[in-house]
C-alpha atoms as a PDB file:
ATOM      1  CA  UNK A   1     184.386  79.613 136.216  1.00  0.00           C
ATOM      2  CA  UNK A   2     185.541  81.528 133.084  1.00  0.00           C
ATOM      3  CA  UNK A   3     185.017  77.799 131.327  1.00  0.00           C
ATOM      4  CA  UNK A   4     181.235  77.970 132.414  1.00  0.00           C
ATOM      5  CA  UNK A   5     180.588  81.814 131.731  1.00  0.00           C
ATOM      6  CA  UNK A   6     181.918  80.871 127.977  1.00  0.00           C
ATOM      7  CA  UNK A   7     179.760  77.871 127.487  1.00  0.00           C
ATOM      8  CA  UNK A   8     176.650  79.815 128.863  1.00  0.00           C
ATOM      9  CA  UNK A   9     177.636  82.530 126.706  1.00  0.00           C
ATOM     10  CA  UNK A  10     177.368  80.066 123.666  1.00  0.00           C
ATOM     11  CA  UNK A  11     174.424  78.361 125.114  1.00  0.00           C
ATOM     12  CA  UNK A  12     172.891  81.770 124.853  1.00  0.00           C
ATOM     13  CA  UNK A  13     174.103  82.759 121.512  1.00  0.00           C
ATOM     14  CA  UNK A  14     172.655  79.858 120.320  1.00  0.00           C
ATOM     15  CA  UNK A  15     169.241  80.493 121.913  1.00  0.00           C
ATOM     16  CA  UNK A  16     169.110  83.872 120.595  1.00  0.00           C
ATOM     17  CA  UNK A  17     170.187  82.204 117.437  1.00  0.00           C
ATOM     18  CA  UNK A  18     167.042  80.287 117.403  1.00  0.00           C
ATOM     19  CA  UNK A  19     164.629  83.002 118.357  1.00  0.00           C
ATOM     20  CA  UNK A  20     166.245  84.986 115.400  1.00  0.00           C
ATOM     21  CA  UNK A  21     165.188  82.101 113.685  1.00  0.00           C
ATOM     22  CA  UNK A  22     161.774  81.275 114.916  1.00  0.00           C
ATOM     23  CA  UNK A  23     160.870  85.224 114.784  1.00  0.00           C
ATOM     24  CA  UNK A  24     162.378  85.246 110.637  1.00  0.00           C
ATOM     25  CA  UNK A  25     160.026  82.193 109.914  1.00  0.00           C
ATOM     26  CA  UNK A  26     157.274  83.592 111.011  1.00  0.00           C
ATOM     27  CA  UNK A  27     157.680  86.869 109.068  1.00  0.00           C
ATOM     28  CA  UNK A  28     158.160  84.913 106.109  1.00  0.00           C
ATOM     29  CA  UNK A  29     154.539  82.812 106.978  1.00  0.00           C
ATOM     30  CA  UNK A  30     152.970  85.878 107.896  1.00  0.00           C
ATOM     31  CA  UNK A  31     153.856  86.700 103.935  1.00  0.00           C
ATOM     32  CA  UNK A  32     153.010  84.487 102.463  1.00  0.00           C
ATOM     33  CA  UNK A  33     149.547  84.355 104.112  1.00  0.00           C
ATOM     34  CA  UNK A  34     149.030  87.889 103.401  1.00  0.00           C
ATOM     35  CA  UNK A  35     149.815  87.466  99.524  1.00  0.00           C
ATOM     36  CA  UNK A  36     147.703  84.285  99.856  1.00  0.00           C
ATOM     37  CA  UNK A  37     144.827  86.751 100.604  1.00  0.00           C
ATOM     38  CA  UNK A  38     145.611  89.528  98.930  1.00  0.00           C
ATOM     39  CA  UNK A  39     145.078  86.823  95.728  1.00  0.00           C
ATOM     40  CA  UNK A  40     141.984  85.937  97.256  1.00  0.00           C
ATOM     41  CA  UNK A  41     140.233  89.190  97.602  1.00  0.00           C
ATOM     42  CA  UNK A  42     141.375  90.343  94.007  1.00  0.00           C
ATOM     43  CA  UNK A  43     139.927  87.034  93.067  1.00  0.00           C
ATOM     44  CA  UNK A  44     136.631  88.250  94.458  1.00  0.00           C
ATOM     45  CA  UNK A  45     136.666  91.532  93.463  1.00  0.00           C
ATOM     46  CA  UNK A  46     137.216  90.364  89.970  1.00  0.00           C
ATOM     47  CA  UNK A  47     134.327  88.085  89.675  1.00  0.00           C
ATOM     48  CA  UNK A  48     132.168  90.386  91.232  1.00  0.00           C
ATOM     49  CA  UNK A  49     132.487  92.090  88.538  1.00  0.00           C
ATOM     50  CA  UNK A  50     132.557  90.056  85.486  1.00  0.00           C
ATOM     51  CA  UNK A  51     129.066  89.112  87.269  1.00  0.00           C
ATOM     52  CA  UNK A  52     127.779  92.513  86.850  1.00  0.00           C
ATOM     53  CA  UNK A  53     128.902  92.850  83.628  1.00  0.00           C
ATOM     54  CA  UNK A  54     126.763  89.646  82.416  1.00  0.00           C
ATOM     55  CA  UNK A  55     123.654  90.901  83.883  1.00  0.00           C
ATOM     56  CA  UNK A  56     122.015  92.344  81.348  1.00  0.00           C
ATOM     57  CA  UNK A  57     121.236  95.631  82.239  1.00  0.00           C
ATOM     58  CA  UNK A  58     120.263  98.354  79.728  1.00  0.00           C
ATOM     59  CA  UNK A  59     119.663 101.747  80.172  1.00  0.00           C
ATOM     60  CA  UNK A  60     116.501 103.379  78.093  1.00  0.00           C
ATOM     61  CA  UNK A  61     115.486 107.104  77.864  1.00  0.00           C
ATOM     62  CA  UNK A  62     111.533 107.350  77.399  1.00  0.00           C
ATOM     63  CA  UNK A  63     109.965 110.493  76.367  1.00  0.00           C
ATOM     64  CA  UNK A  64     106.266 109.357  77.071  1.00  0.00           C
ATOM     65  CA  UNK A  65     104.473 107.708  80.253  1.00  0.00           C
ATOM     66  CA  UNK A  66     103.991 103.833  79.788  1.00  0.00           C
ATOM     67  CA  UNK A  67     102.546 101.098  81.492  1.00  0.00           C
ATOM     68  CA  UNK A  68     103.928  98.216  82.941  1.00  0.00           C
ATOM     69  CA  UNK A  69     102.367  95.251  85.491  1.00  0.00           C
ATOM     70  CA  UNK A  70      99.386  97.426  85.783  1.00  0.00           C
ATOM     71  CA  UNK A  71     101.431 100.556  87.063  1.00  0.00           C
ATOM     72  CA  UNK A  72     102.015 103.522  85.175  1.00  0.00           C
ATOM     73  CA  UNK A  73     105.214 104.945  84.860  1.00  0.00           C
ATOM     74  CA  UNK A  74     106.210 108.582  83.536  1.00  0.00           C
ATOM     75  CA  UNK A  75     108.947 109.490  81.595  1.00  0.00           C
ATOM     76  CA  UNK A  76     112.447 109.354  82.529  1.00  0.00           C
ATOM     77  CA  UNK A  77     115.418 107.192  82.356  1.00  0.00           C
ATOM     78  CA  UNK A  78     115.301 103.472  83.499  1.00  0.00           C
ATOM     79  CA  UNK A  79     117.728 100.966  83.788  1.00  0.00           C
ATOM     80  CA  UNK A  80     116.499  97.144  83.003  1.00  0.00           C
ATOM     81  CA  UNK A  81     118.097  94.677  85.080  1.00  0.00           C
ATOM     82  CA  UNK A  82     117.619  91.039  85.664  1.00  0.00           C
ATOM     83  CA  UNK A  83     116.518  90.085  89.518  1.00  0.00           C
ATOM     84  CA  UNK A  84     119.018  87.594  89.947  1.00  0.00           C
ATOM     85  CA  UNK A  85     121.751  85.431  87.595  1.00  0.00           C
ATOM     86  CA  UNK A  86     119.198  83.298  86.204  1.00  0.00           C
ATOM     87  CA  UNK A  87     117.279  85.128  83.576  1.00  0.00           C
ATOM     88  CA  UNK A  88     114.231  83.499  84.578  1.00  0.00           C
ATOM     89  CA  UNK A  89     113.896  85.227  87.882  1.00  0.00           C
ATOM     90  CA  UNK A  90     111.820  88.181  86.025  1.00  0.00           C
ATOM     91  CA  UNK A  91     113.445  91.873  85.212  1.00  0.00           C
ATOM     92  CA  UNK A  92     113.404  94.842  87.359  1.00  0.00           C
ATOM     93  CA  UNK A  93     112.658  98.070  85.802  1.00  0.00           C
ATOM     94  CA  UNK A  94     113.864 101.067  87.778  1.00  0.00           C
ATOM     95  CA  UNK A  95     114.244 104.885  87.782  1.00  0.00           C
ATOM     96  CA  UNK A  96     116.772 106.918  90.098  1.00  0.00           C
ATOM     97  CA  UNK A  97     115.269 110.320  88.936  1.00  0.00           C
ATOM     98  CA  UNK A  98     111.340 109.407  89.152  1.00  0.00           C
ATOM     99  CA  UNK A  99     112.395 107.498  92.446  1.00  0.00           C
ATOM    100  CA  UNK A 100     110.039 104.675  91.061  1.00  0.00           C
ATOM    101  CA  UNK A 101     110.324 100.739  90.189  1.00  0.00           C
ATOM    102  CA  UNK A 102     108.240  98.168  88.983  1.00  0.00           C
ATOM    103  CA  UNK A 103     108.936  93.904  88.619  1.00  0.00           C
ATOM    104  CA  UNK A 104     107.907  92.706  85.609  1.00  0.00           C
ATOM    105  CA  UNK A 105     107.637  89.046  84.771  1.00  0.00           C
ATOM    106  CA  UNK A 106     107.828  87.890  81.157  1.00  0.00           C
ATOM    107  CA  UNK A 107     105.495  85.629  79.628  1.00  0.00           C
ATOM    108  CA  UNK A 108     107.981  84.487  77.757  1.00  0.00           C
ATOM    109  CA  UNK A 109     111.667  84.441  77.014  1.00  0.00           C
ATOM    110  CA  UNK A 110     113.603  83.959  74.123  1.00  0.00           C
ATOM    111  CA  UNK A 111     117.295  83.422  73.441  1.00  0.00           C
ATOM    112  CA  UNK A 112     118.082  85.832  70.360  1.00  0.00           C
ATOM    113  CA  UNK A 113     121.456  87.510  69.709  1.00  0.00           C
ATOM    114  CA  UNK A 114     120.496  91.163  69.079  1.00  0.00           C
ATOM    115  CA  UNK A 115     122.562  93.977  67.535  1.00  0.00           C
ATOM    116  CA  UNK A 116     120.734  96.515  69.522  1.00  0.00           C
ATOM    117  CA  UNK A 117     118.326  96.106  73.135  1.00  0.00           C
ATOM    118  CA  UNK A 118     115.246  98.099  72.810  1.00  0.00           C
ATOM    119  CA  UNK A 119     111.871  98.243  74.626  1.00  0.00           C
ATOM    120  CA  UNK A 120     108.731  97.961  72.240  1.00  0.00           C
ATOM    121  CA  UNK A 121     105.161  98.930  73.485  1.00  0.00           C
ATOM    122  CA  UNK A 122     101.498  98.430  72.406  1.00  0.00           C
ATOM    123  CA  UNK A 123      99.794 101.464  71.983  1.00  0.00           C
ATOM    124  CA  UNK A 124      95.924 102.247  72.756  1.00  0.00           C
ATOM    125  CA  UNK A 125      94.517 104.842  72.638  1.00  0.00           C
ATOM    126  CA  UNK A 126      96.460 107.623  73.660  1.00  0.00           C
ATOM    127  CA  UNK A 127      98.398 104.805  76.250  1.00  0.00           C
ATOM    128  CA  UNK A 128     101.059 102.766  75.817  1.00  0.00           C
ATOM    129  CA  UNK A 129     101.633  99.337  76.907  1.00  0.00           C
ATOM    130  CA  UNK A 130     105.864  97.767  77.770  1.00  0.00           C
ATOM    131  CA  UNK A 131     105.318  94.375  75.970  1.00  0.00           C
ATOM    132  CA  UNK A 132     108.591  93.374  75.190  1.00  0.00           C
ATOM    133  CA  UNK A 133     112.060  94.434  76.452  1.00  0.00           C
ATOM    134  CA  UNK A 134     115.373  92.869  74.020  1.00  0.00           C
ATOM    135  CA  UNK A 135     118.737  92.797  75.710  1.00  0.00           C
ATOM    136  CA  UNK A 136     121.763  91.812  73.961  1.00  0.00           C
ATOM    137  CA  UNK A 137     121.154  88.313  74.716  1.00  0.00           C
ATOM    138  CA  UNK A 138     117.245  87.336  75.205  1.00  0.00           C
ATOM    139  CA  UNK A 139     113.972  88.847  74.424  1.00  0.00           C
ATOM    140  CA  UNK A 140     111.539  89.438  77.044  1.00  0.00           C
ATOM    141  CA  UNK A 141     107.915  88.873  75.986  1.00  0.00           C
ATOM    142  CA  UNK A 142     105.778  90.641  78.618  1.00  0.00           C
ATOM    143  CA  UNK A 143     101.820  89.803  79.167  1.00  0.00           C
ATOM    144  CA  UNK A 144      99.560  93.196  78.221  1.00  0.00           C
ATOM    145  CA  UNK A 145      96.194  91.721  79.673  1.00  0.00           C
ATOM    146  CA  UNK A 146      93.552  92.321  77.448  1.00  0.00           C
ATOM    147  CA  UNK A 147      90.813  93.315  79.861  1.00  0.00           C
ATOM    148  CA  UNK A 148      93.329  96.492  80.325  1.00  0.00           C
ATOM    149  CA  UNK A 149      93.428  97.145  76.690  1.00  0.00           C
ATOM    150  CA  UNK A 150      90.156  97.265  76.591  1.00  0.00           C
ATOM    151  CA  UNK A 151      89.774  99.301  79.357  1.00  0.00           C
ATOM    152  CA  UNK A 152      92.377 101.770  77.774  1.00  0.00           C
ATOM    153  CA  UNK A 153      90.132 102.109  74.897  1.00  0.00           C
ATOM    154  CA  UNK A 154      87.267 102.611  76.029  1.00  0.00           C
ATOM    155  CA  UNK A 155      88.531 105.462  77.973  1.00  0.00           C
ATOM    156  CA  UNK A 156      89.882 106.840  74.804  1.00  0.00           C
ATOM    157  CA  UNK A 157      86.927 106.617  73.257  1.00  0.00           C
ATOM    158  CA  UNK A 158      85.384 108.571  76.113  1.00  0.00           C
ATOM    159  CA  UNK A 159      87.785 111.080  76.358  1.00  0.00           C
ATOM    160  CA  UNK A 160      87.612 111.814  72.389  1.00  0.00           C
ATOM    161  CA  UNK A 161      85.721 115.195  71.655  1.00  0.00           C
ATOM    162  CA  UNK A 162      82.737 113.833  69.282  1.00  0.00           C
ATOM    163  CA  UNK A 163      83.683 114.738  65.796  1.00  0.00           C
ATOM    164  CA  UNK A 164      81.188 115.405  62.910  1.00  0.00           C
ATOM    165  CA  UNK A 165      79.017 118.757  62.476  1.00  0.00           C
ATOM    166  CA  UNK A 166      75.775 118.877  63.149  1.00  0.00           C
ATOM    167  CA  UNK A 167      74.096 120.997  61.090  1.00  0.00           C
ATOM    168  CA  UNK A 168      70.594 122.796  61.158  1.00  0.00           C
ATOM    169  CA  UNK A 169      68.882 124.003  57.825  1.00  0.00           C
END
């Protein structure tokens, strides 16, 4: 009797031995699979944002009211983004403060390195057109249609007190 309480006693040690076991190697799996993903989502968190730093975006202050894609827009602060990776896709232009956003889709793009972005416009009259919008990578040529600069003028023209003197003798 005291023979077989001894050898279940070491039958049982060495069960408990190997659920010790079993429990230590799966703490050590469970570890590794956690720094496995910890990796992982730094990974992702990293190229999420070297992605938004290759985007393109600028940030312009405009004094003056402008006109873009047949909207006008009034002064403020916008922030020029691309729509998606490729800059084909067209540009966004956007304003937080005016609560206000426009698409605009270039006529044509060009791949120039620039020292500074910068938005040019084409003035008429007393308006003034967004025709081209320069990042630090490409130059956006953007379509003014010339019915609308016409247009623009001709309202100028009309709005323009009549100058001269007419005189009686």
């Amino acid at each position: 009797m005291f023979k077989a309480t001894l050898a279940q006693s070491n039958l049982e040690r060495g069960t408990d031995w190997q659920q010790k076991l079993k429990r230590l190697k799966g703490e050590i799996v469970k570890k590794k699979y956690a720094t496995v993903l910890i990796a992982f989502i730094c990974f992702l968190v990293l190229s999420v944002a070297a992605t938004a730093q290759t985007r393109n975006e600028i940030v312009v202050t405009l004094p003056f009211e402008f006109v873009v894609s047949g909207k006008t827009l009034p002064a403020g602060t916008y922030t020029v983004s691309r729509l998606a990776d490729g800059k084909f896709e067209g540009l966004i232009l956007s304003s937080y403060e005016n609560r206000t956003s426009v698409f605009v889709h270039p006529v044509e793009i060009e791949s120039v390195s620039a020292d500074k972005p910068q938005l040019s416009f084409e003035r008429v009259g007393e308006r003034k057109f967004l025709s081209k919008i320069q990042t630090a990578n490409d130059v956006y040529n953007i379509s003014v249609s010339r019915s609308v600069i016409v247009e623009a003028a001709a309202r100028s023209r009309d709005n323009r007190p009549a100058s001269g003197s007419s005189g009686s003798n």
